[in-house]
Protein backbone atom coordinates (compact mmCIF):
# COMPACT_ATOMS: atom_id res chain seq x y z
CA UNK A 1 155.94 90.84 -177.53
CA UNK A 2 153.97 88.59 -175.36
CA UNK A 3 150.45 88.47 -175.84
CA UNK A 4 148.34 89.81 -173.25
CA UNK A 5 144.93 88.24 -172.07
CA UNK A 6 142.40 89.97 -174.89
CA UNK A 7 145.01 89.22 -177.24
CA UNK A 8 144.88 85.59 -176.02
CA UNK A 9 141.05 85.76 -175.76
CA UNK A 10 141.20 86.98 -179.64
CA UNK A 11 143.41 84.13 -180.88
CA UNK A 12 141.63 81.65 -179.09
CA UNK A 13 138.18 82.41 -180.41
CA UNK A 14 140.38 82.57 -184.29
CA UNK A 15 138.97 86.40 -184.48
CA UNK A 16 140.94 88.95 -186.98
CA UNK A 17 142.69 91.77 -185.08
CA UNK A 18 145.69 94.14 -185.99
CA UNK A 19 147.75 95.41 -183.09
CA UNK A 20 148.98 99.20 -182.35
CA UNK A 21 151.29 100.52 -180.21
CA UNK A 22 152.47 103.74 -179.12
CA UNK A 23 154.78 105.36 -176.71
CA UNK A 24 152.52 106.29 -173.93
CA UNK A 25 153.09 109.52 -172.32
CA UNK A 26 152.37 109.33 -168.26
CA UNK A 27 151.21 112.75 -168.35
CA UNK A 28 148.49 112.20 -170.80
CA UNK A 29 145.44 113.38 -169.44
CA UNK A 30 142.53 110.95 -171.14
CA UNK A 31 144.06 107.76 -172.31
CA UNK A 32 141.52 107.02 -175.12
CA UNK A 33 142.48 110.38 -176.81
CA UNK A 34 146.42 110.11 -176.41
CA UNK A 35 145.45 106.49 -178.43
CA UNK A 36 143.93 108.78 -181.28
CA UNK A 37 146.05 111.00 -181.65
CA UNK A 38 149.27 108.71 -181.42
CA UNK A 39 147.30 106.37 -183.89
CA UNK A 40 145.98 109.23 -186.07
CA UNK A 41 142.28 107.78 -185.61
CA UNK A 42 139.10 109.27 -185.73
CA UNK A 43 138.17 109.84 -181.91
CA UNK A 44 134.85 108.19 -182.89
CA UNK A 45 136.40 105.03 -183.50
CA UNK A 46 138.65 104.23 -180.15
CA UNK A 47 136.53 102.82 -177.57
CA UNK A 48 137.07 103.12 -173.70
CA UNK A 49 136.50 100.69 -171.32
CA UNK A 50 134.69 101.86 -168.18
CA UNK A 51 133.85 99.89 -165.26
CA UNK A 52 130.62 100.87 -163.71
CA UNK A 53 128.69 99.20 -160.48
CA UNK A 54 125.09 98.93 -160.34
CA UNK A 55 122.70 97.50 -158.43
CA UNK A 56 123.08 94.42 -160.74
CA UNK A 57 126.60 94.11 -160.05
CA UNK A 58 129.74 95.59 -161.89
CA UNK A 59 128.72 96.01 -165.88
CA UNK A 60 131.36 97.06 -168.53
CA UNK A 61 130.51 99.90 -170.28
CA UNK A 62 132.41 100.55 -174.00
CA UNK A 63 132.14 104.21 -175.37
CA UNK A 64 134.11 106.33 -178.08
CA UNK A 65 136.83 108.35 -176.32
CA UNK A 66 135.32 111.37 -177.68
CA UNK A 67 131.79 110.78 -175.99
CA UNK A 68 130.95 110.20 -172.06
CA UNK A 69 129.04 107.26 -170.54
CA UNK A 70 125.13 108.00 -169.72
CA UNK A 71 125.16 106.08 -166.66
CA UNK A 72 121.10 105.89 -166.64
CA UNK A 73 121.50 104.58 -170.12
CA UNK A 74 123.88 101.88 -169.01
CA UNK A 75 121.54 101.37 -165.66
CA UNK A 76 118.50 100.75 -167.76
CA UNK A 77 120.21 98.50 -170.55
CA UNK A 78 121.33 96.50 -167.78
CA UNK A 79 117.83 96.42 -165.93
CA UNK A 80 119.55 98.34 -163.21
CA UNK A 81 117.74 101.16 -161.14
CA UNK A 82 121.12 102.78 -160.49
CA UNK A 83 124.38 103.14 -162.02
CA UNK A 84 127.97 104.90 -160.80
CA UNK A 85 131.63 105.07 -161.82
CA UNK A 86 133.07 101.61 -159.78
CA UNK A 87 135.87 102.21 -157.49
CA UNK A 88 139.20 101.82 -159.72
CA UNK A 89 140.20 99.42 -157.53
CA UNK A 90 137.19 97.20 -157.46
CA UNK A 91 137.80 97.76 -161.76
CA UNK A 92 141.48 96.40 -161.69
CA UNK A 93 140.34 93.61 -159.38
CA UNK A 94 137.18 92.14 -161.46
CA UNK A 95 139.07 92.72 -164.74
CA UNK A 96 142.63 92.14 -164.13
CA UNK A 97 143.74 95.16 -165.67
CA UNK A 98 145.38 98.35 -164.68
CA UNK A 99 142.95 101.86 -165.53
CA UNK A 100 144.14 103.04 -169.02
CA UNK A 101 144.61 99.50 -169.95
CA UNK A 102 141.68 98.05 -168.95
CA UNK A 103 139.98 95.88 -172.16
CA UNK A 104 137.16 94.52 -172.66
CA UNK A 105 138.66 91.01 -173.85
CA UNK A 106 139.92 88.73 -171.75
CA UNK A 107 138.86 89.98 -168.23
CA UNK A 108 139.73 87.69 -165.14
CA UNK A 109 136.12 88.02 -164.25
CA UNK A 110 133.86 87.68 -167.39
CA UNK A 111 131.27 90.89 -166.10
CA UNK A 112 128.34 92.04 -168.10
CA UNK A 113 129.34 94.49 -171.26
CA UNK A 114 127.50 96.51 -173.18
CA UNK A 115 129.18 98.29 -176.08
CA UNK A 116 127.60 101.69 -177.17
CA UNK A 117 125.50 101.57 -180.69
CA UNK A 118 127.84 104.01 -182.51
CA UNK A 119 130.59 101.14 -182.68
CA UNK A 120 128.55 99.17 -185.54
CA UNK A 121 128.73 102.69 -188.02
CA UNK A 122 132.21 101.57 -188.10
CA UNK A 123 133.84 98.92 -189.82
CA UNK A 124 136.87 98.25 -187.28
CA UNK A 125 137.07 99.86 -183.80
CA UNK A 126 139.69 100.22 -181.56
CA UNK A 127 139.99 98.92 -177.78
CA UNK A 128 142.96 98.57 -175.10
CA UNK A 129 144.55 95.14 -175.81
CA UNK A 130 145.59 95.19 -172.21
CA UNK A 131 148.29 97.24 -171.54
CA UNK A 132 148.82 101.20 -171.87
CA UNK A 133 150.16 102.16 -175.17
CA UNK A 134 148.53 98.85 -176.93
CA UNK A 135 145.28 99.11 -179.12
CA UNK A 136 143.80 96.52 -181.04
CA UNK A 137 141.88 96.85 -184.02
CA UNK A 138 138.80 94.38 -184.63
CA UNK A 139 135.57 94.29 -186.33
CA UNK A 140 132.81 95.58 -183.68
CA UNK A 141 130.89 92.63 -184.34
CA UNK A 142 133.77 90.35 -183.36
CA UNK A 143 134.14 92.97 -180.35
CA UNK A 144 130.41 92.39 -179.09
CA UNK A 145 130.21 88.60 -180.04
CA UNK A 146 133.55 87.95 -177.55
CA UNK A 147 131.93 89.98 -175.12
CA UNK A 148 128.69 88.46 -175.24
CA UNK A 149 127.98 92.85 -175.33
CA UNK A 150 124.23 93.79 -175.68
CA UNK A 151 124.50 97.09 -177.67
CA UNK A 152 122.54 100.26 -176.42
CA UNK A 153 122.87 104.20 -176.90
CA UNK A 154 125.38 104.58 -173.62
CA UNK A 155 127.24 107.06 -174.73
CA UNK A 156 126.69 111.33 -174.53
CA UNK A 157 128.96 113.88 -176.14
């Protein structure tokens, strides 16, 4: 399989990750929680990318699939005064990604991140590798130091 940009970004910067696939079903209706449940991990642990514009310019927000993102949370971590879903295809343009594959790693534009707290009670997390149907597993620490991720409570269940 041909590696895909975060996978790249990964290997590059010599950081220890595990790949996952699954058979991704088209139908799905969250693509985080088809990743779960195909990989038989705790919701808690699989983190979705979101793409979010704010006054300080398109930020990446990474949450558990089982939560939603606070955007006032994300605003003020960022120093924004405002925060709102970006247009998905402003998203796939800045990041190079299709929505449902979208990763943090390895984005054509490197745009702010900020990773929600409850990644560190974990030892490995889960994010898209790039394409639908492809997870990789990493330490969250190796997740916010490639990001260059400030870490703040984002995320709301």
């Amino acid at each position: 399989m041909a590696g895909t940009p975060a996978t790249v970004a990964a290997t590059r910067a010599g950081v220890a990750f595990t790949l996952h696939s699954y058979t991704h079903d088209p139908a799905a209706a969250s693509y985080g929680e088809e990743a779960a449940r195909a990989l038989g991990v705790e919701p808690g642990r699989v983190l979705k990318t979101l793409v979010a514009d704010t006054d300080a310019g398109l930020t990446v927000a990474v949450v558990p699939v089982s939560s939603s993102l606070a955007l006032k949370s994300l605003a003020k971590a960022v120093g924004a005064k405002r925060a709102a879903m970006a247009d998905p295809a402003a998203a796939e343009r800045a990041t190079g990604y299709v929505r449902g594959g979208i990763s943090p790693l390895g984005q054509r534009k490197r745009l702010r991140t900020v990773v929600d707290a409850s990644a560190r009670e974990h030892p490995t997390v889960f994010v898209s590798a790039g394409r639908r149907g492809l997870e990789m597993e990493l330490s969250p620490a190796d997740l916010i130091t490639l990001t260059g991720a400030l870490t703040a409570g984002i995320a709301r269940s």
